[in-house]
PDB file of N, CA and C in Angstrom:
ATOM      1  N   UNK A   1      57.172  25.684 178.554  1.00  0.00           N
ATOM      2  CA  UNK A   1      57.835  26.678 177.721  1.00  0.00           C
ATOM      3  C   UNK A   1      56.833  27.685 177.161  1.00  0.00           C
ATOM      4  N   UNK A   2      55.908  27.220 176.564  1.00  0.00           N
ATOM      5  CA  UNK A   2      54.786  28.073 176.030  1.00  0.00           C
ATOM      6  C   UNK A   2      53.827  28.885 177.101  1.00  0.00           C
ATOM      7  N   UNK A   3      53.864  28.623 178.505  1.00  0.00           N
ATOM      8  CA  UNK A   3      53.177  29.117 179.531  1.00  0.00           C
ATOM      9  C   UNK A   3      53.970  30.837 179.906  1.00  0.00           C
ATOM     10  N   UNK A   4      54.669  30.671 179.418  1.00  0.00           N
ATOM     11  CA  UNK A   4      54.805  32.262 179.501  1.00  0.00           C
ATOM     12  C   UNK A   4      55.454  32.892 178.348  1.00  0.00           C
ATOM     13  N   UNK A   5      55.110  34.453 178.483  1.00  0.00           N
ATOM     14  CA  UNK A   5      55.713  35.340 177.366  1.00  0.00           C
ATOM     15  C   UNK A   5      57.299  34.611 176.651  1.00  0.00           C
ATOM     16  N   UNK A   6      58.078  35.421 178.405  1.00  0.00           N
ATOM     17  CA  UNK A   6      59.626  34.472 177.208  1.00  0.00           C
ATOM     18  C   UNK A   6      59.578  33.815 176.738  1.00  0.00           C
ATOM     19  N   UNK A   7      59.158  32.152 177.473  1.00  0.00           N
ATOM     20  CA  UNK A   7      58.820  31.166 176.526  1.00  0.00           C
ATOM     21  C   UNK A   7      58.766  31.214 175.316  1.00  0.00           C
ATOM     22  N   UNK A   8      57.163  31.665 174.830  1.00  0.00           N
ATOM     23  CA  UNK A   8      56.412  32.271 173.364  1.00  0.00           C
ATOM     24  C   UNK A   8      57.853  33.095 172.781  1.00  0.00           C
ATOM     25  N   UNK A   9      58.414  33.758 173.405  1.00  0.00           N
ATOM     26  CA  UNK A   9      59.276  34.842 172.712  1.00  0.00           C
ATOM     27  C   UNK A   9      60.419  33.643 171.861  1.00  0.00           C
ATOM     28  N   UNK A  10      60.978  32.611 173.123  1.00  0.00           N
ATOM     29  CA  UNK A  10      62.008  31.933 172.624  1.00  0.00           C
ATOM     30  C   UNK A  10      62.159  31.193 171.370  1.00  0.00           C
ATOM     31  N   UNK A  11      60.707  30.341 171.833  1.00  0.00           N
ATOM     32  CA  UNK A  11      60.382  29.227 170.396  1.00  0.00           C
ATOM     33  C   UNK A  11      59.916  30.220 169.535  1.00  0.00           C
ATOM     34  N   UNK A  12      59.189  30.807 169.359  1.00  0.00           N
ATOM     35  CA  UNK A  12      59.124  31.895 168.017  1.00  0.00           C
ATOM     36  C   UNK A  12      59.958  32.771 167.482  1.00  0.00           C
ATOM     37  N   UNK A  13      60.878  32.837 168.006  1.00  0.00           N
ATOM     38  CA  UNK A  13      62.758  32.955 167.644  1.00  0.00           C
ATOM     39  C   UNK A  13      62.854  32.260 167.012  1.00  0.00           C
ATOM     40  N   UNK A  14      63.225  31.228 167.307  1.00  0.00           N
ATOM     41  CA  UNK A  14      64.075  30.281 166.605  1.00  0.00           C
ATOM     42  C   UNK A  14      63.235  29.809 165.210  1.00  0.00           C
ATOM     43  N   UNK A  15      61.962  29.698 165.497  1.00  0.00           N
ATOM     44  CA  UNK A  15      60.919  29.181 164.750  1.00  0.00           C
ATOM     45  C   UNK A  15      60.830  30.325 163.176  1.00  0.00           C
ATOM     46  N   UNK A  16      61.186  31.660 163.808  1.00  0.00           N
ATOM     47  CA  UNK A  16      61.398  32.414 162.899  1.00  0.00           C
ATOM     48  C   UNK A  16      62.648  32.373 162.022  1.00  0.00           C
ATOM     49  N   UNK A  17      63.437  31.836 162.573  1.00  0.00           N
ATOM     50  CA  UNK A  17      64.916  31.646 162.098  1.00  0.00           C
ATOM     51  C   UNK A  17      64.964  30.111 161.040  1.00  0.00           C
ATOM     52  N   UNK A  18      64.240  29.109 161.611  1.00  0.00           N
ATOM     53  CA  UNK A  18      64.042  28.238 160.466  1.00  0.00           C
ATOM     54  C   UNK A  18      63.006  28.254 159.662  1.00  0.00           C
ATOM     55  N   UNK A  19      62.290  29.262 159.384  1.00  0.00           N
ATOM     56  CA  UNK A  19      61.015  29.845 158.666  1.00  0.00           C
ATOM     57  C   UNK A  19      61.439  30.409 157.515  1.00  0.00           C
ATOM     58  N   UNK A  20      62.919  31.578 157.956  1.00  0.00           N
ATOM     59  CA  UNK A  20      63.313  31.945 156.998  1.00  0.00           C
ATOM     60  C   UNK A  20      64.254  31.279 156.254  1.00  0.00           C
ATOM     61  N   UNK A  21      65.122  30.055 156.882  1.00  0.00           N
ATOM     62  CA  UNK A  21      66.355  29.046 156.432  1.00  0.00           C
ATOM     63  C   UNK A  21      65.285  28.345 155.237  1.00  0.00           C
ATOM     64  N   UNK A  22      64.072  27.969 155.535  1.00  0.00           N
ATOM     65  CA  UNK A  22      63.195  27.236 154.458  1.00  0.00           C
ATOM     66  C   UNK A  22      62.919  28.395 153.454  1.00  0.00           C
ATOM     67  N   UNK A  23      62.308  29.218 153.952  1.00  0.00           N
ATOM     68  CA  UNK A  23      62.300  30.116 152.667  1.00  0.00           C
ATOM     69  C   UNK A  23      63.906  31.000 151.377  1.00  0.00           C
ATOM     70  N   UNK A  24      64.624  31.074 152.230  1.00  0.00           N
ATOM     71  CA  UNK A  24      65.649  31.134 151.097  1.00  0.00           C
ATOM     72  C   UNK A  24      65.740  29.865 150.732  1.00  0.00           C
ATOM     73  N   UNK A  25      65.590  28.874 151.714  1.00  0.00           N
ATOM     74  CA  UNK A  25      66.267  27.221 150.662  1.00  0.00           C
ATOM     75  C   UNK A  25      65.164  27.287 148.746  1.00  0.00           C
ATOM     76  N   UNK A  26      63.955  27.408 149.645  1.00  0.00           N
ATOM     77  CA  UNK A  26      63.090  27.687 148.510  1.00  0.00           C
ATOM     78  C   UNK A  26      63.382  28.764 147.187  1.00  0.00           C
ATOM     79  N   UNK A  27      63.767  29.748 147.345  1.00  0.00           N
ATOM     80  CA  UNK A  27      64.008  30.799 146.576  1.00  0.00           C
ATOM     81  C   UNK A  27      65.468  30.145 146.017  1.00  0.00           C
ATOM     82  N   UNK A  28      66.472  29.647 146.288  1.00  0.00           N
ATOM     83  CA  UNK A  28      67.335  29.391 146.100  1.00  0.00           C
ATOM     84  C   UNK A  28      67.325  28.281 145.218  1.00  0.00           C
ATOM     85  N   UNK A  29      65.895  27.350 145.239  1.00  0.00           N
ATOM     86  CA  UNK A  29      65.479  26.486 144.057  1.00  0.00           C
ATOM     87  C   UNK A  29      65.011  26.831 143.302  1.00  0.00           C
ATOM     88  N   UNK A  30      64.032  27.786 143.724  1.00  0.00           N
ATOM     89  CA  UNK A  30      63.576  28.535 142.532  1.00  0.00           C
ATOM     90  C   UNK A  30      63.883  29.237 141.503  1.00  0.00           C
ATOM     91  N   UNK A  31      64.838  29.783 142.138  1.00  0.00           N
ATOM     92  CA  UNK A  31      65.846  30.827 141.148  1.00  0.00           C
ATOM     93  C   UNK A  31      67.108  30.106 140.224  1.00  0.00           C
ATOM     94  N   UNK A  32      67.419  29.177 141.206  1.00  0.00           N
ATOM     95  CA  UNK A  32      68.876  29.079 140.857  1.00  0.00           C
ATOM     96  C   UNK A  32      69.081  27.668 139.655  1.00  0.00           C
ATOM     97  N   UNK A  33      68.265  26.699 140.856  1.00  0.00           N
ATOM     98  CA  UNK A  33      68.585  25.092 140.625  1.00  0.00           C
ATOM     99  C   UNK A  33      67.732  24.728 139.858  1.00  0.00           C
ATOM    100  N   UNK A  34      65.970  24.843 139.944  1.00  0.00           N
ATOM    101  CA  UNK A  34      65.304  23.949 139.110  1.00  0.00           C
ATOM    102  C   UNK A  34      64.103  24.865 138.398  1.00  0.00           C
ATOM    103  N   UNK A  35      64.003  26.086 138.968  1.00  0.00           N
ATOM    104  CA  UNK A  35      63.143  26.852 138.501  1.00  0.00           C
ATOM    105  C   UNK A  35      61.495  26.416 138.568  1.00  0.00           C
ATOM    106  N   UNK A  36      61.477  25.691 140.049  1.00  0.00           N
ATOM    107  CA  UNK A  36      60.333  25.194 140.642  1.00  0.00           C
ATOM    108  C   UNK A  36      60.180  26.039 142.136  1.00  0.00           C
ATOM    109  N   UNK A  37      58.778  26.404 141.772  1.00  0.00           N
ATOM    110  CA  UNK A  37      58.567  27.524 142.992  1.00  0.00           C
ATOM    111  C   UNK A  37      57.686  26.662 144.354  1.00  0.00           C
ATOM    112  N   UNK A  38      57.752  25.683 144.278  1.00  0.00           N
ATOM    113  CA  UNK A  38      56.868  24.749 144.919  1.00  0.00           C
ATOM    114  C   UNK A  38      57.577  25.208 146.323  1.00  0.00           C
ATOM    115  N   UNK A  39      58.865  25.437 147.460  1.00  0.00           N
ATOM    116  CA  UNK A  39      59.568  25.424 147.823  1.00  0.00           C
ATOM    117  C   UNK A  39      59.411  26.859 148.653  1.00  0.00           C
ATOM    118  N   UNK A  40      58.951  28.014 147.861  1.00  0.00           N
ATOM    119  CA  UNK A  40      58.582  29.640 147.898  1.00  0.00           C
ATOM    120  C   UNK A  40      57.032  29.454 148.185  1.00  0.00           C
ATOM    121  N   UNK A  41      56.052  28.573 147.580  1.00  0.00           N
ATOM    122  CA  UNK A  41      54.737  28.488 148.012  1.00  0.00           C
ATOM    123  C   UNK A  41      54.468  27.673 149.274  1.00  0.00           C
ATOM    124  N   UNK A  42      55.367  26.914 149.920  1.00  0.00           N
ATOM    125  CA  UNK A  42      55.192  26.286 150.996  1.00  0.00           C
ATOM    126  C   UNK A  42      55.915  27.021 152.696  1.00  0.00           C
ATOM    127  N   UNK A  43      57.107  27.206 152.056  1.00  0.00           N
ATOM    128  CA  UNK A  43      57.739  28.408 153.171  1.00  0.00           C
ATOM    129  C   UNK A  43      57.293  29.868 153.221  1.00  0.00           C
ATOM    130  N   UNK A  44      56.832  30.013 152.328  1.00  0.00           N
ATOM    131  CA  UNK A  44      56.651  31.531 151.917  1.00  0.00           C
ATOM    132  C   UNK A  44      55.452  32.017 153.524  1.00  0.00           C
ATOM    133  N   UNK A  45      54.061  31.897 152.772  1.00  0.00           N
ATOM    134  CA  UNK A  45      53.155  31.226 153.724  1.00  0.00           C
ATOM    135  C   UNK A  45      53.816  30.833 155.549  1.00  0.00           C
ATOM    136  N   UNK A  46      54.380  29.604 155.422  1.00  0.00           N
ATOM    137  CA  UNK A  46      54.536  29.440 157.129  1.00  0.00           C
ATOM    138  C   UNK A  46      55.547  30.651 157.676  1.00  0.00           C
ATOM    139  N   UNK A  47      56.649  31.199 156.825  1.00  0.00           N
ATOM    140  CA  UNK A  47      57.204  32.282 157.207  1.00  0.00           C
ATOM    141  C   UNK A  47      56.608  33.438 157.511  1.00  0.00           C
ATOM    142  N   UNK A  48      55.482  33.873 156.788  1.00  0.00           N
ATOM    143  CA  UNK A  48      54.264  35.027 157.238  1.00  0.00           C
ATOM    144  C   UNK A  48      53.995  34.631 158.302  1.00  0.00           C
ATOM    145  N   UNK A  49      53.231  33.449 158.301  1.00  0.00           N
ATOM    146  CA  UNK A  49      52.891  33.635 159.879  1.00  0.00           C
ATOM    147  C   UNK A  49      53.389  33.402 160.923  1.00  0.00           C
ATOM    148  N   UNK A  50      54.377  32.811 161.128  1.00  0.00           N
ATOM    149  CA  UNK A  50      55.596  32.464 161.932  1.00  0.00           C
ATOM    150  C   UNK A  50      56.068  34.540 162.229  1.00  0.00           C
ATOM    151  N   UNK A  51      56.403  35.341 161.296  1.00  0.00           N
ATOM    152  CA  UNK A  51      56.881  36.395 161.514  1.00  0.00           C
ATOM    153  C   UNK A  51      55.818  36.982 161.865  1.00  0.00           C
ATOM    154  N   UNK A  52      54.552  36.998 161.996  1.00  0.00           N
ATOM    155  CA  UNK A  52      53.812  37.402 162.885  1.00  0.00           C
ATOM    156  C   UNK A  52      53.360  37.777 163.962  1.00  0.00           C
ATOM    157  N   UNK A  53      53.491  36.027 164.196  1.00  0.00           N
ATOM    158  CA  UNK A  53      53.627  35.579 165.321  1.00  0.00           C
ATOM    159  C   UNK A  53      54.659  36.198 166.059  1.00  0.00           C
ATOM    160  N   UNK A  54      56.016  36.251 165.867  1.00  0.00           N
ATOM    161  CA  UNK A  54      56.762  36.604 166.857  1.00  0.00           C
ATOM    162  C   UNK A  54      56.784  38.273 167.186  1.00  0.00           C
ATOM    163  N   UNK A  55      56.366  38.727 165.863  1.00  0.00           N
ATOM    164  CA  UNK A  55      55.875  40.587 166.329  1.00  0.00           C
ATOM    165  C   UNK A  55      54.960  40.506 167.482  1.00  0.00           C
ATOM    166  N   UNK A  56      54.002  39.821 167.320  1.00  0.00           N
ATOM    167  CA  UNK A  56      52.791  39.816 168.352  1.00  0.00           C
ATOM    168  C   UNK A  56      53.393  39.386 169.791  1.00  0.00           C
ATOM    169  N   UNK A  57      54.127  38.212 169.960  1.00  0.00           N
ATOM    170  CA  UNK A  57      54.781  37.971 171.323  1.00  0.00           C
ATOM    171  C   UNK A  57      56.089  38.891 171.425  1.00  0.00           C
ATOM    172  N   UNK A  58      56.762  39.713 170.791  1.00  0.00           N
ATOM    173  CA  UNK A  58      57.654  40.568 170.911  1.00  0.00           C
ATOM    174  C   UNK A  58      57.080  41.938 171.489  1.00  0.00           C
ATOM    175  N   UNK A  59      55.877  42.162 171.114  1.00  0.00           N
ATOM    176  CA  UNK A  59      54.904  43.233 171.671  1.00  0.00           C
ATOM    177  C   UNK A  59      54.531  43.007 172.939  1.00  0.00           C
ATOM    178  N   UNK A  60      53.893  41.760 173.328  1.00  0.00           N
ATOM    179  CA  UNK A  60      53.468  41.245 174.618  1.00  0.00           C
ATOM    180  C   UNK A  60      54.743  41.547 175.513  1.00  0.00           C
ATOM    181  N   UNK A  61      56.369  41.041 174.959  1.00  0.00           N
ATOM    182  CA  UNK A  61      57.241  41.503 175.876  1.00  0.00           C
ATOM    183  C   UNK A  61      58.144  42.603 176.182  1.00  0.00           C
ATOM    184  N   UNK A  62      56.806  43.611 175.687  1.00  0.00           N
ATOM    185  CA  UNK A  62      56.999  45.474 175.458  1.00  0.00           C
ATOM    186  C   UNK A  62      56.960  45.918 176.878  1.00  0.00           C
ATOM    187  N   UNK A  63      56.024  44.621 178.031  1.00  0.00           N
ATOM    188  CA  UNK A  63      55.736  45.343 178.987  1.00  0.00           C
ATOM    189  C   UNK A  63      57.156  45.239 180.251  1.00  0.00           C
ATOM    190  N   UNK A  64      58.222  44.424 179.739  1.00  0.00           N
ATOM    191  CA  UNK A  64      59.133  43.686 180.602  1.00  0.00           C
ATOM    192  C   UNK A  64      60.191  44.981 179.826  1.00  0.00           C
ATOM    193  N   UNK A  65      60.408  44.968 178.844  1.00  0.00           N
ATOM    194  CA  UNK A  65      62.191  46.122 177.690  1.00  0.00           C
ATOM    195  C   UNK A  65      61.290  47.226 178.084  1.00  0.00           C
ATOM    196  N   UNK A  66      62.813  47.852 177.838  1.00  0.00           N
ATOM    197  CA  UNK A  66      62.695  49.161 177.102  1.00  0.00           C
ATOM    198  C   UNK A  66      62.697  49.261 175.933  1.00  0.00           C
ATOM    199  N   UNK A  67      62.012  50.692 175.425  1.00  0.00           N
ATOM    200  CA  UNK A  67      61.710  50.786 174.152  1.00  0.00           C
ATOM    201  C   UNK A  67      63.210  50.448 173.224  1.00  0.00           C
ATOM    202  N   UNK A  68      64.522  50.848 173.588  1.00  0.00           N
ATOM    203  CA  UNK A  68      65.470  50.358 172.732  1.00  0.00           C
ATOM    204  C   UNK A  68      65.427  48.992 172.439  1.00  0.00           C
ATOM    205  N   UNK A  69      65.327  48.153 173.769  1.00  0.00           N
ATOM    206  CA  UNK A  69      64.986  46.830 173.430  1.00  0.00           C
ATOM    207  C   UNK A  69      64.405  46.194 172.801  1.00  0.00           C
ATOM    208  N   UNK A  70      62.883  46.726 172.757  1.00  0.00           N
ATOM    209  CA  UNK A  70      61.760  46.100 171.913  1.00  0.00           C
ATOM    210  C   UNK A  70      61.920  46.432 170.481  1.00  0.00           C
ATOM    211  N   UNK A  71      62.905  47.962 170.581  1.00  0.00           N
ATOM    212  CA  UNK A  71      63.016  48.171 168.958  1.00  0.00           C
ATOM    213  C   UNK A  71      64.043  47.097 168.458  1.00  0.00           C
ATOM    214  N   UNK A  72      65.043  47.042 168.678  1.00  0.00           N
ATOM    215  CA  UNK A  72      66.273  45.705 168.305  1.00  0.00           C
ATOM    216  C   UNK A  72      65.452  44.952 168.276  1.00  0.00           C
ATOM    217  N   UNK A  73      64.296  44.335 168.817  1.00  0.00           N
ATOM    218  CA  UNK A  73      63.934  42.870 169.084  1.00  0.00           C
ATOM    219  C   UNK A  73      62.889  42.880 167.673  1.00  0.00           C
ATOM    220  N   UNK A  74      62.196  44.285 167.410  1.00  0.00           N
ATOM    221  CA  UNK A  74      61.560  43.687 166.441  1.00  0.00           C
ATOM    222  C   UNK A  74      62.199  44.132 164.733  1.00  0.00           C
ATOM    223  N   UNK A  75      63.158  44.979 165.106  1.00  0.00           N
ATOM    224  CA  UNK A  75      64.253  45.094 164.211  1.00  0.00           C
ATOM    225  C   UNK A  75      65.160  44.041 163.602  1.00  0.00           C
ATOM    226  N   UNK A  76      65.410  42.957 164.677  1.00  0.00           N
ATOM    227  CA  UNK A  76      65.782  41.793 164.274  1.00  0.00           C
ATOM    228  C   UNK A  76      64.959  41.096 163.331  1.00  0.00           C
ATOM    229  N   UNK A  77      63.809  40.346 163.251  1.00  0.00           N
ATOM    230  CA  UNK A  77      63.002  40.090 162.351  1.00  0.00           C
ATOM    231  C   UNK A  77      62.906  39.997 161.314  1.00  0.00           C
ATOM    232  N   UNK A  78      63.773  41.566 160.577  1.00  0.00           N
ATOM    233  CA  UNK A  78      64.076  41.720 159.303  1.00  0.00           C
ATOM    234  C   UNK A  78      65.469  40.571 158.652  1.00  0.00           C
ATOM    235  N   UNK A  79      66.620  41.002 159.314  1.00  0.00           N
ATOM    236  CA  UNK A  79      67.417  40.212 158.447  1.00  0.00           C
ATOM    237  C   UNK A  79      67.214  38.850 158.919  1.00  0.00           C
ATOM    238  N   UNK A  80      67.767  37.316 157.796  1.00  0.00           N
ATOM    239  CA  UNK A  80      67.593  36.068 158.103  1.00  0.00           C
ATOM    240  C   UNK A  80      68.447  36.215 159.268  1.00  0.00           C
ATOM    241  N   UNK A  81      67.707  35.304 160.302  1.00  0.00           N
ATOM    242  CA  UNK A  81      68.988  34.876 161.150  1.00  0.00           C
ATOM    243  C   UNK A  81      68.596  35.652 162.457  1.00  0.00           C
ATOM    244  N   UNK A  82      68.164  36.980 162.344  1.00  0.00           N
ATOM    245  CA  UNK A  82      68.324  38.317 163.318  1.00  0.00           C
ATOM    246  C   UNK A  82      67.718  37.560 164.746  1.00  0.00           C
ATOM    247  N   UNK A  83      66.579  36.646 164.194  1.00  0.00           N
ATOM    248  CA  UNK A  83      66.224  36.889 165.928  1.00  0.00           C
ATOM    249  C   UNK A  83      66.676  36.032 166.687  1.00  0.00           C
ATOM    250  N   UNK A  84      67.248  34.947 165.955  1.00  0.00           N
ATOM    251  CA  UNK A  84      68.138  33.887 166.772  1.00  0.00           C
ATOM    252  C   UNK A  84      69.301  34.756 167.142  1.00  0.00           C
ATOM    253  N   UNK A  85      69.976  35.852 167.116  1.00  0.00           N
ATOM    254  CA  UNK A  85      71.200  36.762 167.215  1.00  0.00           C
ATOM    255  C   UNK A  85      70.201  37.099 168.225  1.00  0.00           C
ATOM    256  N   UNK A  86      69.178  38.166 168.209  1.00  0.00           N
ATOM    257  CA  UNK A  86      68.559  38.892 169.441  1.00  0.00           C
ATOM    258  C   UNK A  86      68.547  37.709 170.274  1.00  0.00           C
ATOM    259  N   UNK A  87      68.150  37.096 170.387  1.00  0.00           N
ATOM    260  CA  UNK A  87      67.851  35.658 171.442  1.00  0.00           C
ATOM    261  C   UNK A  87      68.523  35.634 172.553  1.00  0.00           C
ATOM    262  N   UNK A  88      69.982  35.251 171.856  1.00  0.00           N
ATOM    263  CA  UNK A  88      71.012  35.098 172.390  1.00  0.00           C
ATOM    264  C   UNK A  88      71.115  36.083 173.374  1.00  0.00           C
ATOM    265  N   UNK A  89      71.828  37.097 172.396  1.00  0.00           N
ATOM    266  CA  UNK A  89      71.826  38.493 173.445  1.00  0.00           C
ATOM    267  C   UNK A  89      71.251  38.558 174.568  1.00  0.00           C
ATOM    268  N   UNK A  90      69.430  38.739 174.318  1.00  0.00           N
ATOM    269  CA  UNK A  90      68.971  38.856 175.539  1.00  0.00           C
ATOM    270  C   UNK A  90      68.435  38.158 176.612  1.00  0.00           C
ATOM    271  N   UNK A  91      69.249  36.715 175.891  1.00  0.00           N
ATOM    272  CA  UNK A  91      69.029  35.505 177.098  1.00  0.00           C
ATOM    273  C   UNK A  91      70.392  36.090 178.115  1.00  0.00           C
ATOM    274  N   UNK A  92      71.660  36.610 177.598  1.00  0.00           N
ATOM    275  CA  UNK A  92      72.900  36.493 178.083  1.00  0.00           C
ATOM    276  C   UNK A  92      72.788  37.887 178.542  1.00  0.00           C
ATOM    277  N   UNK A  93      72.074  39.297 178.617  1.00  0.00           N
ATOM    278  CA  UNK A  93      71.992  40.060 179.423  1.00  0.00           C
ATOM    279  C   UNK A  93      70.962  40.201 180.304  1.00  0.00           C
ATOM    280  N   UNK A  94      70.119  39.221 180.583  1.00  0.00           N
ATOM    281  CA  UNK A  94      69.264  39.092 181.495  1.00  0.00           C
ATOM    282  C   UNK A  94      67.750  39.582 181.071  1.00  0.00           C
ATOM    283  N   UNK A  95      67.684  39.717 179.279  1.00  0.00           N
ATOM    284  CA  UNK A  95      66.588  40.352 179.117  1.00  0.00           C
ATOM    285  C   UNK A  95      65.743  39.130 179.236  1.00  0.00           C
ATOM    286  N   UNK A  96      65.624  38.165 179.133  1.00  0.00           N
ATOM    287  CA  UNK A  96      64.488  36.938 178.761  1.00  0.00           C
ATOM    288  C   UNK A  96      64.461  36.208 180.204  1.00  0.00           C
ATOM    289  N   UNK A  97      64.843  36.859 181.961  1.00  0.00           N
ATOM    290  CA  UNK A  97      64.781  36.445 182.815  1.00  0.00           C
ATOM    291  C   UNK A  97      63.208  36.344 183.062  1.00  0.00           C
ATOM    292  N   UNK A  98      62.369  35.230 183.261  1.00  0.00           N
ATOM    293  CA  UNK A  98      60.982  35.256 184.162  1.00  0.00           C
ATOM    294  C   UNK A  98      60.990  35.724 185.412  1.00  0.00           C
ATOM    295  N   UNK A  99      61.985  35.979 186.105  1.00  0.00           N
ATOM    296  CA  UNK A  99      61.953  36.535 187.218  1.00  0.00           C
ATOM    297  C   UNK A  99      62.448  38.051 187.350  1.00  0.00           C
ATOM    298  N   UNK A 100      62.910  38.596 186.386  1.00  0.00           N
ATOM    299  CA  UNK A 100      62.709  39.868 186.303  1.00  0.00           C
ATOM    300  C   UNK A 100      61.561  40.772 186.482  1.00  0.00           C
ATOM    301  N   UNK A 101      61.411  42.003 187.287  1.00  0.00           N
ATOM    302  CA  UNK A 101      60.360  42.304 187.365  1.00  0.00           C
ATOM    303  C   UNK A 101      59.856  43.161 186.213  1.00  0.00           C
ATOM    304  N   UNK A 102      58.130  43.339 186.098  1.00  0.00           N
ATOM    305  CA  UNK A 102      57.551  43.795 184.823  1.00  0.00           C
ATOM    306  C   UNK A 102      57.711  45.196 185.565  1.00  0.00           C
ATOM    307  N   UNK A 103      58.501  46.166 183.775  1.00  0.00           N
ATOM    308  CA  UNK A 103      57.920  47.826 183.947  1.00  0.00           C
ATOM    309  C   UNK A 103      56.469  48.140 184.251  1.00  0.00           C
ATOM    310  N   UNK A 104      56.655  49.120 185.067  1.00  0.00           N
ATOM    311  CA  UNK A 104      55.559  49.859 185.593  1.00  0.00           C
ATOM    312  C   UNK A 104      56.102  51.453 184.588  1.00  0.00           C
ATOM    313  N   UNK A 105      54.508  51.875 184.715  1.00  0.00           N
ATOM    314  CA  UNK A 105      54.472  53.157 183.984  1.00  0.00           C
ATOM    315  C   UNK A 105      55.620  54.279 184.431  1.00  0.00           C
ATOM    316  N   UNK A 106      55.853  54.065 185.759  1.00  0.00           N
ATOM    317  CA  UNK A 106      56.686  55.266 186.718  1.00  0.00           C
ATOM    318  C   UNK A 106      58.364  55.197 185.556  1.00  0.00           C
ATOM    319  N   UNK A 107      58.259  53.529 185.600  1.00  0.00           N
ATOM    320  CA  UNK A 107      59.825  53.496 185.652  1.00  0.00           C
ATOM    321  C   UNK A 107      60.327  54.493 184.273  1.00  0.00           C
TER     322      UNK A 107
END
């Protein structure tokens, strides 16, 4: 799974998607229930770099989309949830095929 781009793209999807499920759980203790931030200092952190991470392999798969694509893909990112939604999508229109061929400059 990790041996190629999609791969990297997939699990750092999802990985981003429960990065951010921990970090509202956290904020949601913090704020709401016990007014302990312990929860925001532990997700907070793996969510940075987790959302990093997937900008950086979302870039790597700049060379396969088009620019509309790559913009949705790293547009997703922002809201909770978004890139498990992009995922989907572009597992189900053929964007996350390994056998698709890579853009060339011409195209």
């Amino acid at each position: 799974m990790l041996s190629s781009p999609v791969g990297r793209f997939r699990l750092l999807a999802m990985a981003e998607a429960v990065s951010w499920a921990g970090l509202l759980l956290g904020m949601f203790f913090k704020y709401v229930v016990v007014q302990n931030e312990i929860g925001v200092k532990v997700f907070g952190p793996i969510h940075g770099l987790v959302f990093v991470g997937y900008v950086l392999v979302t870039l790597m798969m700049a060379q396969q989309w088009d620019r509309k694509t790559l913009f949705w893909a790293l547009f997703a990112s922002i809201p909770p949830f978004g890139t498990v939604v992009f995922e989907r999508w572009a597992a189900k229109t053929g964007r996350l095929d390994d056998t698709r061929p890579v853009r060339t400059a011409e195209d």
